[in-house]
C-alpha atoms as a PDB file:
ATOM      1  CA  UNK A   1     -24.149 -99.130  16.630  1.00  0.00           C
ATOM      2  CA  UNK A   2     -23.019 -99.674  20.245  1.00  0.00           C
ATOM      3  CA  UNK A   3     -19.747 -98.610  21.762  1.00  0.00           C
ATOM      4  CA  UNK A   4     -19.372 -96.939  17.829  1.00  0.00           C
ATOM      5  CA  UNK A   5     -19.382 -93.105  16.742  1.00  0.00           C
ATOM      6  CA  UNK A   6     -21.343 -93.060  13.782  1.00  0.00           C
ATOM      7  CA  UNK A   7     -20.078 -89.814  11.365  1.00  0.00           C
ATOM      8  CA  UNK A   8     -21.834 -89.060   8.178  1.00  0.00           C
ATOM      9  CA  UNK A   9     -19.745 -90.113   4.888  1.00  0.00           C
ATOM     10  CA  UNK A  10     -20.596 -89.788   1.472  1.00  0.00           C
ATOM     11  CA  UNK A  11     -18.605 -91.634  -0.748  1.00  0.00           C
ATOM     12  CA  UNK A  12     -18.305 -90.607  -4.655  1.00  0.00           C
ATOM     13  CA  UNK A  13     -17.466 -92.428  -7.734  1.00  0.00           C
ATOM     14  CA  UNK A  14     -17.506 -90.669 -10.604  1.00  0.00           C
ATOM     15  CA  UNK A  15     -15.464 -89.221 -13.634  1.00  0.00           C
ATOM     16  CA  UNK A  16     -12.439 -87.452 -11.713  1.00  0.00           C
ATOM     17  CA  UNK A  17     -12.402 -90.739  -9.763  1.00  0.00           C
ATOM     18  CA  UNK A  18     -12.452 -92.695 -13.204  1.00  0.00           C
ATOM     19  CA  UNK A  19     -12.399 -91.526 -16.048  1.00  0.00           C
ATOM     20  CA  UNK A  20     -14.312 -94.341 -17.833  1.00  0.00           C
ATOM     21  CA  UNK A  21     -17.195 -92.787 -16.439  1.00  0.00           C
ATOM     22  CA  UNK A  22     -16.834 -89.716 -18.022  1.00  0.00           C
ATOM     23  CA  UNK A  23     -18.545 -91.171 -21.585  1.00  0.00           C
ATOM     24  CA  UNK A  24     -20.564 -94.633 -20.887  1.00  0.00           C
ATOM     25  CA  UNK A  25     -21.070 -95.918 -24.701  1.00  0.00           C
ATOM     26  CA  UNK A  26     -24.825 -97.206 -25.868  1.00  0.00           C
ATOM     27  CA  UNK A  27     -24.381-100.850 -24.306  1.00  0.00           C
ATOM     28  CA  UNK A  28     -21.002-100.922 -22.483  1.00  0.00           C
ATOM     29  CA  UNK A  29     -20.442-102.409 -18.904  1.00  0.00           C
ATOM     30  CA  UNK A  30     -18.291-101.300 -16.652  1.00  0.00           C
ATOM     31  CA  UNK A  31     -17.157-102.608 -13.578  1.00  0.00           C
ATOM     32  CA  UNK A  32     -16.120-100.545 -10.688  1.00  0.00           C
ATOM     33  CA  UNK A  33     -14.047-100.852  -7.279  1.00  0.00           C
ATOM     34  CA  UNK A  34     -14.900 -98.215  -4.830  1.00  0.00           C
ATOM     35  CA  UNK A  35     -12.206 -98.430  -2.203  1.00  0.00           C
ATOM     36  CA  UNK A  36     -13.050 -98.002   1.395  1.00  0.00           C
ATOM     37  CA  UNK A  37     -10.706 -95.531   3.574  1.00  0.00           C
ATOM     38  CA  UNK A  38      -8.091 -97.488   5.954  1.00  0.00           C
ATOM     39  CA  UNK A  39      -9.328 -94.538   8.415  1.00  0.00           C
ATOM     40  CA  UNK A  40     -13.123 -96.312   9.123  1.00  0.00           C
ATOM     41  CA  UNK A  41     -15.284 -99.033   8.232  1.00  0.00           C
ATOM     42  CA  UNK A  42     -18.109 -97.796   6.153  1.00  0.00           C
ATOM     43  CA  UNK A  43     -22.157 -98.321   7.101  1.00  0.00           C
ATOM     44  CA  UNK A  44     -24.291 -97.970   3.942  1.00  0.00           C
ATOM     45  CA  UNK A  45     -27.679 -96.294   4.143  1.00  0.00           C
ATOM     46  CA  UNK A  46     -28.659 -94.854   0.997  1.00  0.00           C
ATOM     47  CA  UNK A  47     -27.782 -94.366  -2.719  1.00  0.00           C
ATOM     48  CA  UNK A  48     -28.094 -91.655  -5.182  1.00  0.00           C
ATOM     49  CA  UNK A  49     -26.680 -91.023  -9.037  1.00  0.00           C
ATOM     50  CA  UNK A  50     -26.589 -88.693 -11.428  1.00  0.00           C
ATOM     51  CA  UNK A  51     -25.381 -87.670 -15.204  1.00  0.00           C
ATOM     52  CA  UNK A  52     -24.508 -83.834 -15.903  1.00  0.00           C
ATOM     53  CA  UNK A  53     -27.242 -81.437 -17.166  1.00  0.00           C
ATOM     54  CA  UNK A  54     -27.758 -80.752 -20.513  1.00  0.00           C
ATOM     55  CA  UNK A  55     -26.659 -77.648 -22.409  1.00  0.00           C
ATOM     56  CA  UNK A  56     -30.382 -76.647 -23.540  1.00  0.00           C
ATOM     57  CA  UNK A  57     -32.286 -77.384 -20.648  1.00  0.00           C
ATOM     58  CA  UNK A  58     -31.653 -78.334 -16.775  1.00  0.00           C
ATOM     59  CA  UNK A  59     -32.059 -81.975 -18.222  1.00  0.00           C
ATOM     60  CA  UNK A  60     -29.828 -84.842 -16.873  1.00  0.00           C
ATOM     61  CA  UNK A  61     -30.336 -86.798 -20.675  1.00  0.00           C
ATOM     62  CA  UNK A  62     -30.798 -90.460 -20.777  1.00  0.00           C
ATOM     63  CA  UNK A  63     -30.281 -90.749 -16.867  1.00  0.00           C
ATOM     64  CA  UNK A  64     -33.240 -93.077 -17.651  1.00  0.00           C
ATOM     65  CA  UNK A  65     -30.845 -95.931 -19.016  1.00  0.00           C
ATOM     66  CA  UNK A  66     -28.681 -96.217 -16.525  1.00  0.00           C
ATOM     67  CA  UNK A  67     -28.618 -99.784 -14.881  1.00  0.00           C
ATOM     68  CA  UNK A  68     -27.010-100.775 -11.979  1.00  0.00           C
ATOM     69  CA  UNK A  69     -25.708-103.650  -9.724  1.00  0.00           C
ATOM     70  CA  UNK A  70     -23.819-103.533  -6.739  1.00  0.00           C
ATOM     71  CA  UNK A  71     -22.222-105.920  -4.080  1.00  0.00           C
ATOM     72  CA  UNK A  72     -21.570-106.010  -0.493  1.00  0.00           C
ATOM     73  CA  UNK A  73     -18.445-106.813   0.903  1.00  0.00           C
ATOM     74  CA  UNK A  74     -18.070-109.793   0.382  1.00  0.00           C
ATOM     75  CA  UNK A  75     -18.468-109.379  -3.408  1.00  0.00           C
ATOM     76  CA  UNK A  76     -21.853-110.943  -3.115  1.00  0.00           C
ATOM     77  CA  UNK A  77     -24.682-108.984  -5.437  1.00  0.00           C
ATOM     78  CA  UNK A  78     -27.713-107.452  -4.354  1.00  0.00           C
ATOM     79  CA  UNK A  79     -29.619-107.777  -7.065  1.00  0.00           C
ATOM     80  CA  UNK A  80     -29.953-111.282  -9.990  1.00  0.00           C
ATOM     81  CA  UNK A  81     -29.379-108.877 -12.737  1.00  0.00           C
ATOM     82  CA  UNK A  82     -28.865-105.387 -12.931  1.00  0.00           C
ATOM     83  CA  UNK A  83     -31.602-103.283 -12.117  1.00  0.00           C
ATOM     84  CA  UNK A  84     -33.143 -99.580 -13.835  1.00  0.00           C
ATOM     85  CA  UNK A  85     -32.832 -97.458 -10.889  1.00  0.00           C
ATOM     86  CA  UNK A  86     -35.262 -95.358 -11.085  1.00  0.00           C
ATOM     87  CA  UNK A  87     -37.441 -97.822 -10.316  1.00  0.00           C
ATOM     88  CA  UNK A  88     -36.131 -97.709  -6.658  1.00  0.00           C
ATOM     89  CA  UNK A  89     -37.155 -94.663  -5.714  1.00  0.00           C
ATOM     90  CA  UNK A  90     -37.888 -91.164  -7.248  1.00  0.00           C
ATOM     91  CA  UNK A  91     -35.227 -88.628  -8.809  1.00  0.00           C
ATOM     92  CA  UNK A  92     -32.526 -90.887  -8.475  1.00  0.00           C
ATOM     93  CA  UNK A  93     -32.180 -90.162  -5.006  1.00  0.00           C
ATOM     94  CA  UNK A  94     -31.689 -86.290  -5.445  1.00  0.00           C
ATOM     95  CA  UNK A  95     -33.131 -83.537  -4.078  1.00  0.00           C
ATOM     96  CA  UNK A  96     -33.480 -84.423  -0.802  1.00  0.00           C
ATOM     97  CA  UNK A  97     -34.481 -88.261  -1.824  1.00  0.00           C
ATOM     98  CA  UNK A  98     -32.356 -90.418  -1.344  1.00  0.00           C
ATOM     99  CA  UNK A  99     -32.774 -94.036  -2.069  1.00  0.00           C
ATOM    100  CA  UNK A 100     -32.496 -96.275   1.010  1.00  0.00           C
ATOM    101  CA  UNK A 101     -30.512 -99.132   1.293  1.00  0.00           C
ATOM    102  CA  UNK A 102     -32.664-101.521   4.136  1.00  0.00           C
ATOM    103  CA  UNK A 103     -30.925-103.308   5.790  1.00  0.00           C
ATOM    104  CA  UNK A 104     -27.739-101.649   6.173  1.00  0.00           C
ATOM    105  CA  UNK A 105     -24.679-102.877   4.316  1.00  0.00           C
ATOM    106  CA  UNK A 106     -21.910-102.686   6.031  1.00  0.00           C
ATOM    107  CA  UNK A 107     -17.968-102.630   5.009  1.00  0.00           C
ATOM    108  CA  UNK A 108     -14.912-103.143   6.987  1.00  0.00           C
ATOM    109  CA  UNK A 109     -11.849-100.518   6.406  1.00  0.00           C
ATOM    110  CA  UNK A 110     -10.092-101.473   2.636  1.00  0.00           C
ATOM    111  CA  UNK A 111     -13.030-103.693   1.395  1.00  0.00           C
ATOM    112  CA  UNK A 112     -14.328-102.574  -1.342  1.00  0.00           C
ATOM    113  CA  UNK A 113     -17.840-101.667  -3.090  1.00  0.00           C
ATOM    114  CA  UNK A 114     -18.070-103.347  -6.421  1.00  0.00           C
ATOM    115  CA  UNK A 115     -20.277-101.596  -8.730  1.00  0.00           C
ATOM    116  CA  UNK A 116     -21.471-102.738 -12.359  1.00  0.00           C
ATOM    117  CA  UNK A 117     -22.712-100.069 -14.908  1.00  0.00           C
ATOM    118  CA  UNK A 118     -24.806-100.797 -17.864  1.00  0.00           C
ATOM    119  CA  UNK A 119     -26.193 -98.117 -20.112  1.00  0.00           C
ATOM    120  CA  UNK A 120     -29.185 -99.566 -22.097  1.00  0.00           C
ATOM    121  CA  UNK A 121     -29.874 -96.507 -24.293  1.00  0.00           C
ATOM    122  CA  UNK A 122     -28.736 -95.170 -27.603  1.00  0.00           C
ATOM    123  CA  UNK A 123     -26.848 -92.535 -26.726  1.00  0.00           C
ATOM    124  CA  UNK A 124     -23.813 -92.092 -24.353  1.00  0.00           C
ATOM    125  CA  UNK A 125     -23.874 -91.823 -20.547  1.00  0.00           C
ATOM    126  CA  UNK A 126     -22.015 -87.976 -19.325  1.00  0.00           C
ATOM    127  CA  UNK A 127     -20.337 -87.549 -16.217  1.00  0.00           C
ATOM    128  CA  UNK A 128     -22.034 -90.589 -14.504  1.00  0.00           C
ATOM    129  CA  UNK A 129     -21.522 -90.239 -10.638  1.00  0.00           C
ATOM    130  CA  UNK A 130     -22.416 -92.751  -8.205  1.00  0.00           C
ATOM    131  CA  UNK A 131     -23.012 -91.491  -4.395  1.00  0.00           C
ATOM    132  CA  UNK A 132     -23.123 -94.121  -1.521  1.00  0.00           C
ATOM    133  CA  UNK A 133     -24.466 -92.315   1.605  1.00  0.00           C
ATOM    134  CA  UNK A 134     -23.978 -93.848   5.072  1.00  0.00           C
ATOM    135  CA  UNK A 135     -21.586 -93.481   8.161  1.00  0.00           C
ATOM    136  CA  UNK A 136     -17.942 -94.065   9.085  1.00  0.00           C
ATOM    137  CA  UNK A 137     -17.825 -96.364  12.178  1.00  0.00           C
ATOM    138  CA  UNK A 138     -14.768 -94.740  14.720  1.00  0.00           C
ATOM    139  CA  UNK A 139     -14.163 -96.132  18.282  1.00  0.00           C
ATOM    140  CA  UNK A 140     -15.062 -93.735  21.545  1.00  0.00           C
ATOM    141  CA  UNK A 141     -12.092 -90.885  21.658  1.00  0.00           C
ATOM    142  CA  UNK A 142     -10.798 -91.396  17.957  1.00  0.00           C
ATOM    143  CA  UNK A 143     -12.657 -88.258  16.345  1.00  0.00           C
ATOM    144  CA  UNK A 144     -14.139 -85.775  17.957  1.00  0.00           C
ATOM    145  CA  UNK A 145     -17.910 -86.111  18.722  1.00  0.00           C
ATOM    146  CA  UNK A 146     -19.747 -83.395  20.421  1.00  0.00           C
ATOM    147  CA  UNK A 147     -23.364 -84.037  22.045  1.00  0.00           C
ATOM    148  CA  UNK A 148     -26.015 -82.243  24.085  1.00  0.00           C
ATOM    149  CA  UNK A 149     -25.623 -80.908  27.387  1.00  0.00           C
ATOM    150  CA  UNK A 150     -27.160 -82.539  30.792  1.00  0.00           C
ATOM    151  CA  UNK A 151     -30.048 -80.307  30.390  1.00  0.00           C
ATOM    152  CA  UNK A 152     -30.640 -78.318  27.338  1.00  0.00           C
ATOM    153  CA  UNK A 153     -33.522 -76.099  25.351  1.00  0.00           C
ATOM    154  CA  UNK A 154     -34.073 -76.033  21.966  1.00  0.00           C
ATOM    155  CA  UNK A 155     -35.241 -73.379  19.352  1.00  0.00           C
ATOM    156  CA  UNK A 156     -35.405 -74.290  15.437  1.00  0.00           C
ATOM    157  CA  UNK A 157     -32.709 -72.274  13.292  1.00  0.00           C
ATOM    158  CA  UNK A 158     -31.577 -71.507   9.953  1.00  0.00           C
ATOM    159  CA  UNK A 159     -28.132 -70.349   9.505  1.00  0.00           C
ATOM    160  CA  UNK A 160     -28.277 -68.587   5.710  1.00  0.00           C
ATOM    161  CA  UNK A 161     -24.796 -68.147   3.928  1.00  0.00           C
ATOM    162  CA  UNK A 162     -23.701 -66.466   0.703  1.00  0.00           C
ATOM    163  CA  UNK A 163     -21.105 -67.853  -1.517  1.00  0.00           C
ATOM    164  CA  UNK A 164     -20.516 -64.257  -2.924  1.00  0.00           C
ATOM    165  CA  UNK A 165     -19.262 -63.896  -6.465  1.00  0.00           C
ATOM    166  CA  UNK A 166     -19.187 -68.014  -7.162  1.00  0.00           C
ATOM    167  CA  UNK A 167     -17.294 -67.905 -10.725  1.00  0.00           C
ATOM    168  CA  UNK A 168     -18.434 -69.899 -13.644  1.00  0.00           C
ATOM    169  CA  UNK A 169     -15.573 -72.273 -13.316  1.00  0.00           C
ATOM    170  CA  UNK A 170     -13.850 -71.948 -10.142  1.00  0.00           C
ATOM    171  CA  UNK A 171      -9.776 -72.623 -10.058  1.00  0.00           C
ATOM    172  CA  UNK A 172      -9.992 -75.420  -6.990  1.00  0.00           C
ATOM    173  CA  UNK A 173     -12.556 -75.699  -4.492  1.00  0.00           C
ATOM    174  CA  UNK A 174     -14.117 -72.150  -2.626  1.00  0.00           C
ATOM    175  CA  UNK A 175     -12.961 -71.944   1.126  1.00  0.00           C
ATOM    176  CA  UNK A 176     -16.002 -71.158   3.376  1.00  0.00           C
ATOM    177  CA  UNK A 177     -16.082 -70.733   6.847  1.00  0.00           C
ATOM    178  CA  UNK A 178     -19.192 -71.130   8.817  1.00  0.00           C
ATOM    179  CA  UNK A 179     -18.629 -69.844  12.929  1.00  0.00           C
ATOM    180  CA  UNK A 180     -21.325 -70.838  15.156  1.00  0.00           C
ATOM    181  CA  UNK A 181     -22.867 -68.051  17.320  1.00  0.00           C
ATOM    182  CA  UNK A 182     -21.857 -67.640  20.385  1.00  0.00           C
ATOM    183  CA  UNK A 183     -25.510 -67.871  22.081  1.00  0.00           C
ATOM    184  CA  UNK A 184     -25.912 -71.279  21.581  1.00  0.00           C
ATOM    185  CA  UNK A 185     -24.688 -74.627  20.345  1.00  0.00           C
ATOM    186  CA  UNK A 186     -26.185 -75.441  16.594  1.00  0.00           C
ATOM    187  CA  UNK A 187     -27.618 -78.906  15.263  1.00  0.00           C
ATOM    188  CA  UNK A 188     -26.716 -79.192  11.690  1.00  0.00           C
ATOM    189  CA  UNK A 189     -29.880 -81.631  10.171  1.00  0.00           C
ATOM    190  CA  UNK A 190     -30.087 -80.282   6.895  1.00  0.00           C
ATOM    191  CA  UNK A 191     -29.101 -78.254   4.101  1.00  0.00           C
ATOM    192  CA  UNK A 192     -30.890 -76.328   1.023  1.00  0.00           C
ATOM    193  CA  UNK A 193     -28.976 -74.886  -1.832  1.00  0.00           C
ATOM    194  CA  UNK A 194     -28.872 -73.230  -4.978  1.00  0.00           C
ATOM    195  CA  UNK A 195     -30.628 -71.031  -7.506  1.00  0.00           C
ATOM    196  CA  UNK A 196     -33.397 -72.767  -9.003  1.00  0.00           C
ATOM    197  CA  UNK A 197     -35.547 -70.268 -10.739  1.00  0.00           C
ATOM    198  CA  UNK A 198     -32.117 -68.327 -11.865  1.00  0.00           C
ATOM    199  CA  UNK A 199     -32.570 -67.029 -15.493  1.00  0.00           C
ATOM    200  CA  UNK A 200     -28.706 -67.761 -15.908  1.00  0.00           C
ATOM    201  CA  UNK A 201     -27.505 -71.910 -15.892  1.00  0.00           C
ATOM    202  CA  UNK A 202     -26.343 -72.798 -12.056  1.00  0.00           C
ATOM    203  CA  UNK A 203     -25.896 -76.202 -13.153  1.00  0.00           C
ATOM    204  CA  UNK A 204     -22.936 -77.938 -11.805  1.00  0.00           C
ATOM    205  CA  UNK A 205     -21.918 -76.626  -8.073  1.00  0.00           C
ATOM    206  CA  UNK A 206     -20.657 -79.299  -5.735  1.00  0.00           C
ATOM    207  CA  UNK A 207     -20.227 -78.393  -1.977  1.00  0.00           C
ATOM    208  CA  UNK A 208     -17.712 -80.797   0.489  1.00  0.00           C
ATOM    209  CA  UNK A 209     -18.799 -80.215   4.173  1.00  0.00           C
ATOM    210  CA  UNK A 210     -15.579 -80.587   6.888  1.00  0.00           C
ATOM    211  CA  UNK A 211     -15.255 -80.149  10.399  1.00  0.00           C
ATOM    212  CA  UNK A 212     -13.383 -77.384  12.159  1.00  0.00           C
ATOM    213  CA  UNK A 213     -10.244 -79.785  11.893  1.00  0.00           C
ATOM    214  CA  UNK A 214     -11.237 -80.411   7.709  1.00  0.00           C
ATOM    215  CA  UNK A 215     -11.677 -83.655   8.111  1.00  0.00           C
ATOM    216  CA  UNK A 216     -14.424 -83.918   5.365  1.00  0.00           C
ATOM    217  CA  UNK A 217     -17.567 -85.669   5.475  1.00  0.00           C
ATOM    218  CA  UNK A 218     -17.146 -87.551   1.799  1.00  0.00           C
ATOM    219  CA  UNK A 219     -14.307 -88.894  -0.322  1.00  0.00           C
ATOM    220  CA  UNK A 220     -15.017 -85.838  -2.830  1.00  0.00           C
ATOM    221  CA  UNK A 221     -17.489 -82.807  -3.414  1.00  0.00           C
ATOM    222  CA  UNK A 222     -20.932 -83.909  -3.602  1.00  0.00           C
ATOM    223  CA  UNK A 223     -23.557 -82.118  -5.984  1.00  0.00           C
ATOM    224  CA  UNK A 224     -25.517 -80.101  -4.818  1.00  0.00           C
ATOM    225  CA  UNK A 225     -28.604 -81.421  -6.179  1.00  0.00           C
ATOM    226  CA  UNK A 226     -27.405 -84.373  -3.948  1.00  0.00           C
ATOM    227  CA  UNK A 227     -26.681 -83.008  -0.749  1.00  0.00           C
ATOM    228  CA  UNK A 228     -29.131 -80.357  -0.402  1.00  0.00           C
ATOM    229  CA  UNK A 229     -32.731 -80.045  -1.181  1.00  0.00           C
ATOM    230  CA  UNK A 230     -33.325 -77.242  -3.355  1.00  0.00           C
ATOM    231  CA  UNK A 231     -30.771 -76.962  -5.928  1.00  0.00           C
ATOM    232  CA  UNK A 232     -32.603 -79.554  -8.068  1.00  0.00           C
ATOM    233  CA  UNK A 233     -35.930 -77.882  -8.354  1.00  0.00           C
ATOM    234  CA  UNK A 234     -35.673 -76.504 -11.899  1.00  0.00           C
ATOM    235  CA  UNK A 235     -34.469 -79.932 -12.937  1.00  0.00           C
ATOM    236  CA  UNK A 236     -36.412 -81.752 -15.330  1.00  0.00           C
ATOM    237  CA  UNK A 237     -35.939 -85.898 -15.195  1.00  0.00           C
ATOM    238  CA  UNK A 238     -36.582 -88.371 -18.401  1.00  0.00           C
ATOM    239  CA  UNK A 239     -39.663 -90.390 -18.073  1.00  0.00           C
ATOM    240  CA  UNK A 240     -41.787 -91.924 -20.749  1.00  0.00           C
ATOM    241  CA  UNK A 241     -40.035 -90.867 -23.543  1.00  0.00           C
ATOM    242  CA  UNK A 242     -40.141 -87.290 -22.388  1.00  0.00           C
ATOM    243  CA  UNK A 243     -38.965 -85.519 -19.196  1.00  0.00           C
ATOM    244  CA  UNK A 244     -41.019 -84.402 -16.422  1.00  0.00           C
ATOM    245  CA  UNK A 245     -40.961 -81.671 -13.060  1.00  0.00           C
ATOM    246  CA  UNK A 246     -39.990 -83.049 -10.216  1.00  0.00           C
ATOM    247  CA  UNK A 247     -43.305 -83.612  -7.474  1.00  0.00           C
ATOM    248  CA  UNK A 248     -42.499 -83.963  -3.915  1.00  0.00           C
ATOM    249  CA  UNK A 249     -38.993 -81.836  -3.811  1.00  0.00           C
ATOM    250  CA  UNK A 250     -37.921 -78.374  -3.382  1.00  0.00           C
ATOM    251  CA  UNK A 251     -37.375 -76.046  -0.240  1.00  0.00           C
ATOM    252  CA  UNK A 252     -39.898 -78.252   1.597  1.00  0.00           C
ATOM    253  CA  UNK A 253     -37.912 -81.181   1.515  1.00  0.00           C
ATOM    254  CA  UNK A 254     -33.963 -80.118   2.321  1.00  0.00           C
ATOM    255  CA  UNK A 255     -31.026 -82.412   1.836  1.00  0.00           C
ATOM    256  CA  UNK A 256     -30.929 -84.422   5.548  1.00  0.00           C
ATOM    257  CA  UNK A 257     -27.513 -85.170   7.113  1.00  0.00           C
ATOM    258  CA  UNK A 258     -27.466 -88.488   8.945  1.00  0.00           C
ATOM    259  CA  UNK A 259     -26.177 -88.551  12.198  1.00  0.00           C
ATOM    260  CA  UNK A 260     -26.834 -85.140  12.905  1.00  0.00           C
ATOM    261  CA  UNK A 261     -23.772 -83.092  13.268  1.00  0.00           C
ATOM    262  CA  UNK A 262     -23.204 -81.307  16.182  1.00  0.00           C
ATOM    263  CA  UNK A 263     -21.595 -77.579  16.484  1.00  0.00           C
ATOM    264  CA  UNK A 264     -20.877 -76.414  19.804  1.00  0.00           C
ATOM    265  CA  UNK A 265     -20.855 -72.467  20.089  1.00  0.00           C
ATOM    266  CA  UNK A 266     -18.153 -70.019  18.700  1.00  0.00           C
ATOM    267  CA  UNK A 267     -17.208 -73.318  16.912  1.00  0.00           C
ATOM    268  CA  UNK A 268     -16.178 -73.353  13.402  1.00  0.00           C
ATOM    269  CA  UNK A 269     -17.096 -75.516  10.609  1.00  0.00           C
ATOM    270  CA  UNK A 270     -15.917 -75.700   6.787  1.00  0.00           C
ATOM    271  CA  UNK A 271     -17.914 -75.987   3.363  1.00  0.00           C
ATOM    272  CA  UNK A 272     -15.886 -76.229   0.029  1.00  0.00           C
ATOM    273  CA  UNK A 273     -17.650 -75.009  -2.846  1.00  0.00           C
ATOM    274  CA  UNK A 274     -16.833 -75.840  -6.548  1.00  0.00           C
ATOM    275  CA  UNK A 275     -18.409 -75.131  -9.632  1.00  0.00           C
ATOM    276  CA  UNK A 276     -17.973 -75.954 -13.671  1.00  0.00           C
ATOM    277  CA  UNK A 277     -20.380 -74.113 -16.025  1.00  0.00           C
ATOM    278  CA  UNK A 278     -17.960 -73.263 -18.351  1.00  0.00           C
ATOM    279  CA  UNK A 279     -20.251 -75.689 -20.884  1.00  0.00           C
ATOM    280  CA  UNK A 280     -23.546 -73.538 -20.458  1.00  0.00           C
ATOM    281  CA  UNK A 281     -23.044 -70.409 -22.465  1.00  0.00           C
ATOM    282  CA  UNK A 282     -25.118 -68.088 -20.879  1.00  0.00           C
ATOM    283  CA  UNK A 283     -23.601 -68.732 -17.195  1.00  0.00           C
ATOM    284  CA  UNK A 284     -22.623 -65.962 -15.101  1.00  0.00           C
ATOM    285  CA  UNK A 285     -20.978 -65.380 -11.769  1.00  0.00           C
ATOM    286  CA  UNK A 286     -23.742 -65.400  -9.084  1.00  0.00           C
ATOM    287  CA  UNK A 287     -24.358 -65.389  -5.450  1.00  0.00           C
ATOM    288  CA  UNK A 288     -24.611 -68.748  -4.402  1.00  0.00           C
ATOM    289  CA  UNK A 289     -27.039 -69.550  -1.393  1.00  0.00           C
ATOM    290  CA  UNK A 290     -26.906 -71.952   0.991  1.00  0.00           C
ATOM    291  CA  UNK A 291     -28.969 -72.453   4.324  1.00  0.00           C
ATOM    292  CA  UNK A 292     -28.135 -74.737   7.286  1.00  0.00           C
ATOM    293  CA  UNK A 293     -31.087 -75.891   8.972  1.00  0.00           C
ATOM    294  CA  UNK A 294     -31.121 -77.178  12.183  1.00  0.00           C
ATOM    295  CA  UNK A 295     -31.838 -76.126  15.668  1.00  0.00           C
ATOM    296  CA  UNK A 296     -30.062 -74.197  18.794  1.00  0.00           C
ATOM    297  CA  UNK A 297     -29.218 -75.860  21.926  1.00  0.00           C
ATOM    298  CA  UNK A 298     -29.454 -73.702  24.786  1.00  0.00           C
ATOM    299  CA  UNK A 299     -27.940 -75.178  27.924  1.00  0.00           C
ATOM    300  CA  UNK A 300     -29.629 -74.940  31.017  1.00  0.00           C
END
């Protein structure tokens, strides 16, 4: 938008946020007020969802009947009724598919999203957490925004880090610290995570990106299988009375950040981790990957 900085935001709604959503009941509605920040208005983009895995398999169980409507600002729905939603696009917008929200919705600073949940199945609804993906709108000079150079070249790059010895259940979130080299600026685009063919459960990891002044990019951690690409791969999704391998995801297809976000050299740049596996009993402390993929910018 003109005269705007746009800043990539992820807002989440889910059990720690309220704790109805921790158990959804066979049936039960449940209507939900996602507050905007006073900070920015809000630009949505995209959508995703999930439920948390299964104890037996990477299965997110009866993900399949959850049904949802939403409303823009001005409290208006957009949708008659509400609506199965993975019939909007695949994976319920994980692993690096997001479902897109055309044309943008947008929200001023304390409006509200107002979100109804219906679970149609037999069985409860775990840990149900919404994700609305977008960008903060902030006037020219409010946050910082770095950009290219006059005259620049470019070189595709992957920045691998190690979350070394990531604990079953951490105690608060992981500090990371990611320091750009000092060759170049870096264009974060993208990000894969995770551990799919692990023979231990890496099942619940959720990773909150901040700039070098931690001012984060969403309201809360985001799940992995959410923000990045490849932490989802082992997952297996309910369809047709039985659950099927995701087609079309993996390292292939990383999480994408929207803007891009823009690291000048020797700059640093902040990624929480968090992670609750207490519930799968064969979970052990790993090494937890995660790549930033991007590209250099070489001025000239």
């Amino acid at each position: 938008m003109k005269n705007y900085i746009e800043r990539h935001f992820d807002y989440v709604w889910g059990p720690d946020q309220d704790s109805r959503l921790a158990s959804v009941a066979p049936n039960e509605v449940i209507e939900l007020q996602i507050p905007i920040s006073a900070n920015a208005p809000f630009v949505l983009r995209s959508r995703a969802m999930r439920v948390s895995y299964g104890t037996g398999t990477k299965a997110q169980n009866n993900l399949n009947h959850l049904l949802l409507k939403w409303a823009n600002a001005d409290r208006k729905f957009q949708s008659q009724h509400f609506i199965r939603q993975n019939l909007l696009g695949p994976y319920w917008g994980q692993i690096g598919n997001p479902l897109p929200v055309y044309p943008e919705v947008f929200y001023p600073q304390q409006s509200h999203i107002l979100v109804n949940v219906l679970n149609d199945g037999a069985s409860a609804l775990v840990n149900v957490t919404l994700y609305f993906r977008g960008v903060e709108l902030y006037s020219v000079g409010a946050v910082k925004s770095y950009t290219y150079p006059p005259k620049f070249g470019c070189l595709p790059y992957v920045y691998p880090q190690v979350v070394t010895s990531l604990a079953v259940t951490t105690s608060g979130a992981v500090r990371n610290i990611f320091t750009v080299k000092t060759d170049a600026d870096f264009v974060l685009r993208g990000l894969q995570a995770g551990l799919p063919f692990s023979s231990t459960p890496v099942q619940e990891v959720f990773i909150q990106l901040k700039d070098e002044d931690e001012k984060p990019y969403s309201s809360a951690p985001v799940h992995a299988d959410v923000l990045c690409g490849n932490a989802g791969l082992g997952a297996i999704f309910p369809a047709n009375g039985t659950y099927i391998k995701p087609v079309g995801g993996g390292p292939a297809v990383p999480g994408l950040l929207f803007p891009e976000i823009y690291l000048p050299k020797n700059h640093i740049f902040y990624f929480d981790v968090t992670r609750s596996d207490a519930a799968y009993a064969e979970a052990t402390t790993v090494d937890y990957p995660i790549q930033f993929i991007g590209m250099k910018v070489f001025e000239k």
